[in-house]
C-alpha atoms as a PDB file:
ATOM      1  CA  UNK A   1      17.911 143.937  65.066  1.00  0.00           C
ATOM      2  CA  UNK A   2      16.348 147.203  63.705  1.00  0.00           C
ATOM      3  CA  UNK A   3      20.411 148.265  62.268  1.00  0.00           C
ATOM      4  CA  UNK A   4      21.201 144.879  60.879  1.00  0.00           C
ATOM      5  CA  UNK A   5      21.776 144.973  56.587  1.00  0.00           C
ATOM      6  CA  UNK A   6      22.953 141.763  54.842  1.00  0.00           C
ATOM      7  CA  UNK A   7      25.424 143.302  52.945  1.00  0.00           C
ATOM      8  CA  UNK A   8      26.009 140.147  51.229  1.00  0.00           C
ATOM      9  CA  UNK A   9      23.065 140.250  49.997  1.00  0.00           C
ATOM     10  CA  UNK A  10      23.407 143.906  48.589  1.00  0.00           C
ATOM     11  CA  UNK A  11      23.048 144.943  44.732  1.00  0.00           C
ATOM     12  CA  UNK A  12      26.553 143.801  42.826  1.00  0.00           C
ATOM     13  CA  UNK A  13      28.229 146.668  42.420  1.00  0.00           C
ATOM     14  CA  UNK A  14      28.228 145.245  38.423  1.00  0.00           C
ATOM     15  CA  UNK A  15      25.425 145.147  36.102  1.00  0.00           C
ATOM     16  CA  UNK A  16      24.526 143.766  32.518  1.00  0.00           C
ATOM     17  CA  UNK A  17      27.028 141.489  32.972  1.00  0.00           C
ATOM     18  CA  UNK A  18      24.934 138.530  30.023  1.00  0.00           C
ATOM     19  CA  UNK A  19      26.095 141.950  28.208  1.00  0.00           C
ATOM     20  CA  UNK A  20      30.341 141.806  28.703  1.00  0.00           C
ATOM     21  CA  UNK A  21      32.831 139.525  26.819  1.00  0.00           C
ATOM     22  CA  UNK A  22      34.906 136.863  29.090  1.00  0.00           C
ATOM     23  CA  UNK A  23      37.955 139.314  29.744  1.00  0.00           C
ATOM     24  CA  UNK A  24      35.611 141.483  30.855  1.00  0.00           C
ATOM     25  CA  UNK A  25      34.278 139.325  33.475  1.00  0.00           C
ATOM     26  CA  UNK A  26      37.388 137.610  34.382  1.00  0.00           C
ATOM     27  CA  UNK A  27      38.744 141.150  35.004  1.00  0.00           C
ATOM     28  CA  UNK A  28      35.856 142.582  37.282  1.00  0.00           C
ATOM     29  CA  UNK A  29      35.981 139.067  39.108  1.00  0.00           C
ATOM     30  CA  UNK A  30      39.330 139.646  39.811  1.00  0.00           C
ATOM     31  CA  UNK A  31      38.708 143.097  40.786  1.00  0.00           C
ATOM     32  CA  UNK A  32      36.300 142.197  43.477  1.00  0.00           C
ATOM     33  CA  UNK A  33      38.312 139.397  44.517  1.00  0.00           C
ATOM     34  CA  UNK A  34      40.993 141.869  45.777  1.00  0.00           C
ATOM     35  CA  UNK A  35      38.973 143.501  48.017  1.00  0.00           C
ATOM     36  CA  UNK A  36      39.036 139.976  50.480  1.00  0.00           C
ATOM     37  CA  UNK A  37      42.652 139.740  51.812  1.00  0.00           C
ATOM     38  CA  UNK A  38      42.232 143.468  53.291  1.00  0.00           C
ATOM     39  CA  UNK A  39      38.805 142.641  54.730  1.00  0.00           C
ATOM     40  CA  UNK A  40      40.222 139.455  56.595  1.00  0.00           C
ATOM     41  CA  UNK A  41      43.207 141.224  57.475  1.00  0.00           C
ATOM     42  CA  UNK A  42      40.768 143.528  59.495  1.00  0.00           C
ATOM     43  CA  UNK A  43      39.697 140.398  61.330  1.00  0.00           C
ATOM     44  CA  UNK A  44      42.978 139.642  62.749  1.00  0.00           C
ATOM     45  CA  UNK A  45      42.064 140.881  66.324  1.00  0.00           C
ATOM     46  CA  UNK A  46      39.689 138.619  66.516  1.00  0.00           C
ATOM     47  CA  UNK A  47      40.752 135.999  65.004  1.00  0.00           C
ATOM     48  CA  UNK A  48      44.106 135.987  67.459  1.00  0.00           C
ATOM     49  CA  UNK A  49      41.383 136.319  70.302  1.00  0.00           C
ATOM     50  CA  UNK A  50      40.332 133.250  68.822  1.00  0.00           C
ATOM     51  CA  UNK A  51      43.234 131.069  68.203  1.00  0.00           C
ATOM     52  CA  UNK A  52      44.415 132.429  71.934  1.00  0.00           C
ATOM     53  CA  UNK A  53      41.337 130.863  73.656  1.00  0.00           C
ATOM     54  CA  UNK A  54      41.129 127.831  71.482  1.00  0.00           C
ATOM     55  CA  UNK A  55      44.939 127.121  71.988  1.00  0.00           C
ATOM     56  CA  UNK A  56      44.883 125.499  75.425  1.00  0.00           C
ATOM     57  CA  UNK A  57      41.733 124.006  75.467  1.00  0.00           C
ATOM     58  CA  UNK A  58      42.860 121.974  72.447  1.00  0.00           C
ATOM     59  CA  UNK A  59      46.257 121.594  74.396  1.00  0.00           C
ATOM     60  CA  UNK A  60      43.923 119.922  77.391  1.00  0.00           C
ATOM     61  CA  UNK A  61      41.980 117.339  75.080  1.00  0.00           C
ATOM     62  CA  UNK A  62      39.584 119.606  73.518  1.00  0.00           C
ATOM     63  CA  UNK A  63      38.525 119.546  69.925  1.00  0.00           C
ATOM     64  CA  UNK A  64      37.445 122.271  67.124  1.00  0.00           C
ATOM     65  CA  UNK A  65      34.469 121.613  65.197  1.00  0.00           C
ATOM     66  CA  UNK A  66      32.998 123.792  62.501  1.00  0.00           C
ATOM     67  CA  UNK A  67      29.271 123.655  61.354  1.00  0.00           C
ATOM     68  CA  UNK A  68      27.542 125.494  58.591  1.00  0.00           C
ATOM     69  CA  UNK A  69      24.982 124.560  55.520  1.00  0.00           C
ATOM     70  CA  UNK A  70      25.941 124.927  51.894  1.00  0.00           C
ATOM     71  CA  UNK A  71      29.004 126.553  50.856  1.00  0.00           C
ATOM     72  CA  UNK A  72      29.958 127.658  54.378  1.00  0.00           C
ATOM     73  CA  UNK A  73      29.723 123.821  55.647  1.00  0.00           C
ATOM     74  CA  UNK A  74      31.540 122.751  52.745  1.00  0.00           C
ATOM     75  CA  UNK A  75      34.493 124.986  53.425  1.00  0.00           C
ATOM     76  CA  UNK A  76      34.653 124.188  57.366  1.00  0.00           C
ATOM     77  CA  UNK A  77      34.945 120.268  55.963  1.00  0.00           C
ATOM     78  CA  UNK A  78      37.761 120.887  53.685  1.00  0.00           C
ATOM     79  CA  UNK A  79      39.542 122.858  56.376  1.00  0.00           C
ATOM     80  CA  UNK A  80      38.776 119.655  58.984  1.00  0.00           C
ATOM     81  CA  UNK A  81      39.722 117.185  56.692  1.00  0.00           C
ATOM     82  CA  UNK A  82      43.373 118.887  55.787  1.00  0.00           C
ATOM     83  CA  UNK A  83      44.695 118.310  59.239  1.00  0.00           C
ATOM     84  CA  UNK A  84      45.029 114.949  59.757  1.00  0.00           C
ATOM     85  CA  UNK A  85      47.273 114.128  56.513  1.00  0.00           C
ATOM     86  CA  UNK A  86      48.920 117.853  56.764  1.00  0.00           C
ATOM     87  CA  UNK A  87      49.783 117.743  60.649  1.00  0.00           C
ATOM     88  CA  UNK A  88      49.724 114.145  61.251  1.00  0.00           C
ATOM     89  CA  UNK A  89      46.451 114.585  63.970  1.00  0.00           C
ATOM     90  CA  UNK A  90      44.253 112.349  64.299  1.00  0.00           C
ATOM     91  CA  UNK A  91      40.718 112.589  62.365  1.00  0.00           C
ATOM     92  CA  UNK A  92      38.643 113.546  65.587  1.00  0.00           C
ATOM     93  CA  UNK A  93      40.280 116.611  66.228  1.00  0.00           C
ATOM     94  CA  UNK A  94      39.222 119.162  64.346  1.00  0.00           C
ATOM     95  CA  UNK A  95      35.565 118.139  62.898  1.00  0.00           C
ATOM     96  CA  UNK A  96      33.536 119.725  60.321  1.00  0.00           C
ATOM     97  CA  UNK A  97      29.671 119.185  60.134  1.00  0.00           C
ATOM     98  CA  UNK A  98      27.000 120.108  57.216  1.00  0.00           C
ATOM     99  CA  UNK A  99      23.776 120.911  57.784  1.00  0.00           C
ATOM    100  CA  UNK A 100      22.206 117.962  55.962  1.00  0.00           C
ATOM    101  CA  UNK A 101      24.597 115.410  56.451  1.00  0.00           C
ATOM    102  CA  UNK A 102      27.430 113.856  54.378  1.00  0.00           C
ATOM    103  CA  UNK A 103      24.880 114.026  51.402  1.00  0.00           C
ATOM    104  CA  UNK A 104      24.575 117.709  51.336  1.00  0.00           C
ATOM    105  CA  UNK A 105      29.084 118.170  50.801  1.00  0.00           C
ATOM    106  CA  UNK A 106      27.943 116.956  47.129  1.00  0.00           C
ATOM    107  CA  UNK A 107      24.261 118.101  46.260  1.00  0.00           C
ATOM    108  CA  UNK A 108      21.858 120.487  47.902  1.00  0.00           C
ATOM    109  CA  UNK A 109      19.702 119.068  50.849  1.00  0.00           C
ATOM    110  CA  UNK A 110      16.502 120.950  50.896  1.00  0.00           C
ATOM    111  CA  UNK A 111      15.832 123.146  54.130  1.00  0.00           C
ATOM    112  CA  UNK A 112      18.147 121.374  56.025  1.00  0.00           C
ATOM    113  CA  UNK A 113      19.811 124.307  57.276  1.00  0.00           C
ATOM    114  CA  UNK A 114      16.430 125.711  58.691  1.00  0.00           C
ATOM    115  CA  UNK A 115      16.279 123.379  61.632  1.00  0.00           C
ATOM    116  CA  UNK A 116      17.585 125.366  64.609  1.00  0.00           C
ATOM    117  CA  UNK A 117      17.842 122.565  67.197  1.00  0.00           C
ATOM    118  CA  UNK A 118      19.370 119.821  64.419  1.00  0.00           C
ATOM    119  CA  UNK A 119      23.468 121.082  64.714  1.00  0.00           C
ATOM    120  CA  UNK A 120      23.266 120.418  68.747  1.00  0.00           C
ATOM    121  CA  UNK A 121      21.835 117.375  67.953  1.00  0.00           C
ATOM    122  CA  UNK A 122      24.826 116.365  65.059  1.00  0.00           C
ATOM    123  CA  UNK A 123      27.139 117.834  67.758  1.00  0.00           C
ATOM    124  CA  UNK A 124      26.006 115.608  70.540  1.00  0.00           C
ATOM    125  CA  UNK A 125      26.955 112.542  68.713  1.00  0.00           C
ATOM    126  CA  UNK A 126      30.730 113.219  69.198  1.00  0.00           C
ATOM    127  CA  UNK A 127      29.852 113.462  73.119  1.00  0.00           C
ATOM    128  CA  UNK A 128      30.880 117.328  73.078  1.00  0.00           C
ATOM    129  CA  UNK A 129      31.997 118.894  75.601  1.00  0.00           C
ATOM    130  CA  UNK A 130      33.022 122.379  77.330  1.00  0.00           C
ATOM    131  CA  UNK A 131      36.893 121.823  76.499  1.00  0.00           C
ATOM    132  CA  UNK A 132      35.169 121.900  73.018  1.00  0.00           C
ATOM    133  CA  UNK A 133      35.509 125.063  70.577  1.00  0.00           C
ATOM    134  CA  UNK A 134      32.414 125.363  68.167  1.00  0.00           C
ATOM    135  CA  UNK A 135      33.175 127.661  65.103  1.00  0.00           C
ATOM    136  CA  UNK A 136      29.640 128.484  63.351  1.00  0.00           C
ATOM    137  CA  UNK A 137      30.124 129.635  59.681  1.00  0.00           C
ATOM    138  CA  UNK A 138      27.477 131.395  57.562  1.00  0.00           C
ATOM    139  CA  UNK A 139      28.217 134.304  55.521  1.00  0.00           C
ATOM    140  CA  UNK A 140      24.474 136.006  56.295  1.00  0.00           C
ATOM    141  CA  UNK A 141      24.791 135.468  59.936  1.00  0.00           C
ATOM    142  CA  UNK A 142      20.991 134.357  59.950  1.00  0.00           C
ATOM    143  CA  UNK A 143      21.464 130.602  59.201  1.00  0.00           C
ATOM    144  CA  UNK A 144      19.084 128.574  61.892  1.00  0.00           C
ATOM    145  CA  UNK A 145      21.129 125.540  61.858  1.00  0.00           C
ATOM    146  CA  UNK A 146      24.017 127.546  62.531  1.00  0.00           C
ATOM    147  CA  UNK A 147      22.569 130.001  65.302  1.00  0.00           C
ATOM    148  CA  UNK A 148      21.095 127.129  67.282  1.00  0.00           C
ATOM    149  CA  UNK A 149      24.302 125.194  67.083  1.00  0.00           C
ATOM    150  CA  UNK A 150      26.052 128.393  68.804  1.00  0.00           C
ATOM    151  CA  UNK A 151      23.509 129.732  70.753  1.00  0.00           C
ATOM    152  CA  UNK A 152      23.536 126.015  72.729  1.00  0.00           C
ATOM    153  CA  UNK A 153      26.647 125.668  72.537  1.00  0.00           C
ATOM    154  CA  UNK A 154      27.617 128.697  74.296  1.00  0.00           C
ATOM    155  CA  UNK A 155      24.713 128.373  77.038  1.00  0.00           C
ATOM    156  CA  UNK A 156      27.188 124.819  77.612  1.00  0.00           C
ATOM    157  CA  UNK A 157      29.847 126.779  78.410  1.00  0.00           C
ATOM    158  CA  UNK A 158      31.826 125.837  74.785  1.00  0.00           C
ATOM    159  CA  UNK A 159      34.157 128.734  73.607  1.00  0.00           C
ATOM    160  CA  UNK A 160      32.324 129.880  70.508  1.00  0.00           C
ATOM    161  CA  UNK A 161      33.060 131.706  67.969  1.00  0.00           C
ATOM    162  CA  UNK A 162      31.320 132.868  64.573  1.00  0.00           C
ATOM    163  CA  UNK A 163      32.101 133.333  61.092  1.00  0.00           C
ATOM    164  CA  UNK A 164      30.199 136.044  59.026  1.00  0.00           C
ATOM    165  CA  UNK A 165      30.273 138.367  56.185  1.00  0.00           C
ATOM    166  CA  UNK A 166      27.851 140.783  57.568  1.00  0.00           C
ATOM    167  CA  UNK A 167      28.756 142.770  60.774  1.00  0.00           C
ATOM    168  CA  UNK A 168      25.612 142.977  63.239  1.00  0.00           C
ATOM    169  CA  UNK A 169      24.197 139.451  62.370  1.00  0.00           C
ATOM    170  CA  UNK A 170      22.272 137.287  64.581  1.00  0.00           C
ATOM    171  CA  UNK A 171      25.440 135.032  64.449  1.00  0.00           C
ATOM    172  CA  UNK A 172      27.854 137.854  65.327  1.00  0.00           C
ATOM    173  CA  UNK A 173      25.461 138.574  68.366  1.00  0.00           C
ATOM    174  CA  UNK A 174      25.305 134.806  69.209  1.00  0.00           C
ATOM    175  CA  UNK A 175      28.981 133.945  69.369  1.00  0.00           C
ATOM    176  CA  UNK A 176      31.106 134.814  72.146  1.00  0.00           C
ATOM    177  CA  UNK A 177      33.970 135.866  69.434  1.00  0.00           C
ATOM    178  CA  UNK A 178      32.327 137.204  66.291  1.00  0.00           C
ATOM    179  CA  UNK A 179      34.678 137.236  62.865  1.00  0.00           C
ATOM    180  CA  UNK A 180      32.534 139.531  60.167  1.00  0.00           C
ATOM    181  CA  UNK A 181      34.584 139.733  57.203  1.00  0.00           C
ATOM    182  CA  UNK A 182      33.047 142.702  55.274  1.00  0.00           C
ATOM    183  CA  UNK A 183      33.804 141.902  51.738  1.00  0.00           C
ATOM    184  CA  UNK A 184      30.606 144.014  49.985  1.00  0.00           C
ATOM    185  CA  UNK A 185      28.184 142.742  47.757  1.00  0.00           C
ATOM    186  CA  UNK A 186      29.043 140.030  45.509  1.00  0.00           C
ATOM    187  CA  UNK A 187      29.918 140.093  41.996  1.00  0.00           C
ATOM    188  CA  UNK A 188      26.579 138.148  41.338  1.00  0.00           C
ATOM    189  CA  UNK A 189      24.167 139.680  43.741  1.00  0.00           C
ATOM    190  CA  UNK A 190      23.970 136.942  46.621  1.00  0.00           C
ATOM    191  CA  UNK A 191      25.957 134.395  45.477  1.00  0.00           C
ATOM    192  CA  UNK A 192      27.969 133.795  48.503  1.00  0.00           C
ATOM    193  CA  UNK A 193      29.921 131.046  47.499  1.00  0.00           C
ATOM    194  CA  UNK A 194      32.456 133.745  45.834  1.00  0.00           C
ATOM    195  CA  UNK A 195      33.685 136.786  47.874  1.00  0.00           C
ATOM    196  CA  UNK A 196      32.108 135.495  51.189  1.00  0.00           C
ATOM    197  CA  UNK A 197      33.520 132.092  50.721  1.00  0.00           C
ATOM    198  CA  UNK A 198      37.102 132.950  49.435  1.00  0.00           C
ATOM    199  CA  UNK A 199      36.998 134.903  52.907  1.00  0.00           C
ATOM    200  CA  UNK A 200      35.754 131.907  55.212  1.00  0.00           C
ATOM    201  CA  UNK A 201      38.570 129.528  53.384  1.00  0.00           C
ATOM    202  CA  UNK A 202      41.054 132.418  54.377  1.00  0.00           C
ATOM    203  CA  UNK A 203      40.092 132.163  58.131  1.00  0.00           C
ATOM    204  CA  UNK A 204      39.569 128.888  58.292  1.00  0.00           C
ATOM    205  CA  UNK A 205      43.466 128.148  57.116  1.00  0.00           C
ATOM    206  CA  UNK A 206      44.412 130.913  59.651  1.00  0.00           C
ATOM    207  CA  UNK A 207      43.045 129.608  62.771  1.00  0.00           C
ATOM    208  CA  UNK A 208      43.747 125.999  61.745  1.00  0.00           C
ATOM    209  CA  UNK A 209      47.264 126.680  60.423  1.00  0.00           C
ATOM    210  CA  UNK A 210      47.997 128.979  62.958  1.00  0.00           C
ATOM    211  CA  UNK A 211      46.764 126.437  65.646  1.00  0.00           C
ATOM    212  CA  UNK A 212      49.126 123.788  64.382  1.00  0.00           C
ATOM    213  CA  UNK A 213      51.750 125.855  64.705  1.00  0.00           C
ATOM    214  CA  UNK A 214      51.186 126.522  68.457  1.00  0.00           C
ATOM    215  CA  UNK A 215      50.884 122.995  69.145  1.00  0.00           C
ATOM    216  CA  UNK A 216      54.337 121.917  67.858  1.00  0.00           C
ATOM    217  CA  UNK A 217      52.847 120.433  65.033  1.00  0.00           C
ATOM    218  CA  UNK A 218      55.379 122.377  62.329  1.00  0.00           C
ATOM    219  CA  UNK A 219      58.972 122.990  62.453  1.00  0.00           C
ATOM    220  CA  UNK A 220      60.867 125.993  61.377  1.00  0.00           C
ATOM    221  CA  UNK A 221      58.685 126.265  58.633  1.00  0.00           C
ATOM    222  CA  UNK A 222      58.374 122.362  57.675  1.00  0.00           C
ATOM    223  CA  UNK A 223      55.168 120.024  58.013  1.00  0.00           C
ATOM    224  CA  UNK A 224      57.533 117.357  60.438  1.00  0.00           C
ATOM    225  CA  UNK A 225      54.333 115.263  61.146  1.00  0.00           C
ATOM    226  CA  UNK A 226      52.609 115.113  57.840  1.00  0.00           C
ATOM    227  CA  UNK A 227      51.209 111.416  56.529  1.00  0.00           C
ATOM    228  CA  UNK A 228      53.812 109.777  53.986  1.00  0.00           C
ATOM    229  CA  UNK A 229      50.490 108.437  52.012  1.00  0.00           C
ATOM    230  CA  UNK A 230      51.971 109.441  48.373  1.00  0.00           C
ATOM    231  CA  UNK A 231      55.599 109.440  46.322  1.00  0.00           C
ATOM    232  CA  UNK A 232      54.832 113.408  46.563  1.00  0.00           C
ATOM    233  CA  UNK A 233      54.886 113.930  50.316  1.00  0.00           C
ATOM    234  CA  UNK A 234      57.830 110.997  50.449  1.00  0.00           C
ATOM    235  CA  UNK A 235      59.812 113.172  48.360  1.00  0.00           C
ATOM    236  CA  UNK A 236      58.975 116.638  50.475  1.00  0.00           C
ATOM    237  CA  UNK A 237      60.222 114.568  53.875  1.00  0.00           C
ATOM    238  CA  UNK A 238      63.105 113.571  52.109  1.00  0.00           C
ATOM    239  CA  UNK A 239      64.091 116.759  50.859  1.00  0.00           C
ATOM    240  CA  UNK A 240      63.214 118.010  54.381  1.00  0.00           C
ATOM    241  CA  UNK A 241      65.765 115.563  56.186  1.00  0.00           C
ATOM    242  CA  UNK A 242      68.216 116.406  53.479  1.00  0.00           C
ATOM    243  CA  UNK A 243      68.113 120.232  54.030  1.00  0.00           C
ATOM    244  CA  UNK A 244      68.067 119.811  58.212  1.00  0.00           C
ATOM    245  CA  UNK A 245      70.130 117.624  58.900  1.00  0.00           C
ATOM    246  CA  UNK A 246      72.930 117.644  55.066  1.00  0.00           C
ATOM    247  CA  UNK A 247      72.210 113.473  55.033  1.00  0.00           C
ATOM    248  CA  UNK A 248      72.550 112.766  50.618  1.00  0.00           C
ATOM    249  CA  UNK A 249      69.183 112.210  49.316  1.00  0.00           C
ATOM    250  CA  UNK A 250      69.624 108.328  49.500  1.00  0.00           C
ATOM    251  CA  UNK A 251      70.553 108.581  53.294  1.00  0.00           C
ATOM    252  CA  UNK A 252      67.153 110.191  54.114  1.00  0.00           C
ATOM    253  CA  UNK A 253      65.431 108.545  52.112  1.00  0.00           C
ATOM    254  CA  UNK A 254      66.271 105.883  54.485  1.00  0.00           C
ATOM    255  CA  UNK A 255      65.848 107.378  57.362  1.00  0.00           C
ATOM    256  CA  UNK A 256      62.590 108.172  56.718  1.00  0.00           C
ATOM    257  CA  UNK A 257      61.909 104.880  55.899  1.00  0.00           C
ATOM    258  CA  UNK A 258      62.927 103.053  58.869  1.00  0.00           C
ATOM    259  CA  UNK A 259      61.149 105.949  61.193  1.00  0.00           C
ATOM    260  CA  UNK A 260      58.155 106.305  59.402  1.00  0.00           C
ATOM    261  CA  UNK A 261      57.989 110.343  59.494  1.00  0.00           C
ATOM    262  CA  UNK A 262      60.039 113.708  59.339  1.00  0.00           C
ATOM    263  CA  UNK A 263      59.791 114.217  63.046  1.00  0.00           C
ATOM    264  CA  UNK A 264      60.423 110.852  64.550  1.00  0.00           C
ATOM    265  CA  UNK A 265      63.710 110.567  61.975  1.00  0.00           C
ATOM    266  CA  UNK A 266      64.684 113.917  63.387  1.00  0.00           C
ATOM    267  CA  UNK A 267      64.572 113.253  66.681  1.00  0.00           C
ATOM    268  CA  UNK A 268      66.343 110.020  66.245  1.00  0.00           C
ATOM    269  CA  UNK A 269      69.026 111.301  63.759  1.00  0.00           C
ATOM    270  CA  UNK A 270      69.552 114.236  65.994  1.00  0.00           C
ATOM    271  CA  UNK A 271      70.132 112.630  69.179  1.00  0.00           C
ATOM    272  CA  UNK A 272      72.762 109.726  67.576  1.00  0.00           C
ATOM    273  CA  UNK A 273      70.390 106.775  66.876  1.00  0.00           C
END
């Protein structure tokens, strides 16, 4: 790819920065932080495209896995394992895997990410399938683990879809939907895990979030089917069965209680139980 530039790995647009006080930094930080939102905001085309695709496969069984190495991986983990407590789905639904394994969410598994045929291999122990969407993150686009995970993936037949910072990558060619998020060069020169990945976490709660909503899987604006696992969410339900439904704060309390979650209570209180 004679035209392809890693932008993200492009001079900072900062220099002598051993040389500048903390505000200083903090300040220029910020600065180049503000450039993200606009830059994934460009991506919304394709990231509707996305969502849109992904919508009824996941509807007809189908799941959403994320891979990546590093950073990238990291992120698509978090995003995974948010759903089940937030939405109430269970935890083989939307499934994020790190080049490296489990070991490498914590501490830096050396060249694991430069095996190209390893991903279909951590894929193919969840038995995937074509009703499967594969989202490949990696904020250079070049990432083997990544590419080989997408480019076998989409010769299954999976939708596919990647996640870059730089616009003409391998992994932008690869995918059937490319996302490049065009943030610039980094505040440290190459140090992906700030622009790049504030970007990727942006995304990543878009099509997940946006997902959940097309499922049924909010309400108005409420998380109905969240998991009741601390005095926190107990409180939100509560407060969420008080302001739908004008029960006192002791009455839904109880309801919630005795149905377990937001939704089922709602249902029940709603049609007389």
């Amino acid at each position: 790819m004679p035209d392809f530039k890693k932008i993200t790995e492009s001079p900072s647009l900062h220099d002598k920065l051993e040389e500048l006080d903390v505000a200083s930094l903090l300040h220029k930080i910020n600065e180049e932080d503000r450039k993200v939102a606009p830059a994934v905001g460009a991506c919304i085309p394709a990231i509707t495209r996305l969502v849109e695709a992904l919508e009824p496969r996941f509807l007809s069984g189908g799941r959403l896995f994320y891979i990546g190495a590093g950073t990238s991986g990291r992120l698509g983990i978090l995003d995974a394992s948010e759903i089940p407590p937030t939405y109430g789905m269970p935890h083989d639904r939307v499934i994020g895997l790190i080049a490296g394994g489990d070991l490498a969410i914590r501490k830096a598994v050396e060249h694991a990410e430069d095996d190209p045929d390893q991903a279909w291999k951590d894929l193919e122990a969840f038995g995937i399938g074509p009703l499967d969407t594969l989202v490949g993150i990696a904020a250079s686009g070049t990432t083997p683990y990544v590419l080989g995970g997408i480019r076998r993936a989409r010769a299954e037949g999976l939708l596919t879809a990647g996640l870059t910072n730089n616009p003409g990558s391998p992994l932008a060619e690869a995918a059937e939907i490319p996302i490049a998020v065009v943030v610039g060069p980094e505040f440290v020169t190459g140090s992906t895990r700030m622009k790049s990945g504030t970007s990727q976490k942006l995304v990543l709660n878009m099509i997940s979030t946006a997902l959940m909503i097309r499922i049924g899987r909010v309400q108005g604006n409420k998380m109905v089917h969240m998991q009741l696992t601390n005095n926190k969410l107990v409180d939100r339900g509560t407060r969420y069965l008080v302001e739908s439904l004008g029960l006192s704060y002791e009455e839904a309390g109880e309801a919630l209680a005795t149905y377990g979650s937001v939704q089922r209570a709602l249902e029940a209180l709603r049609n007389g139980a």
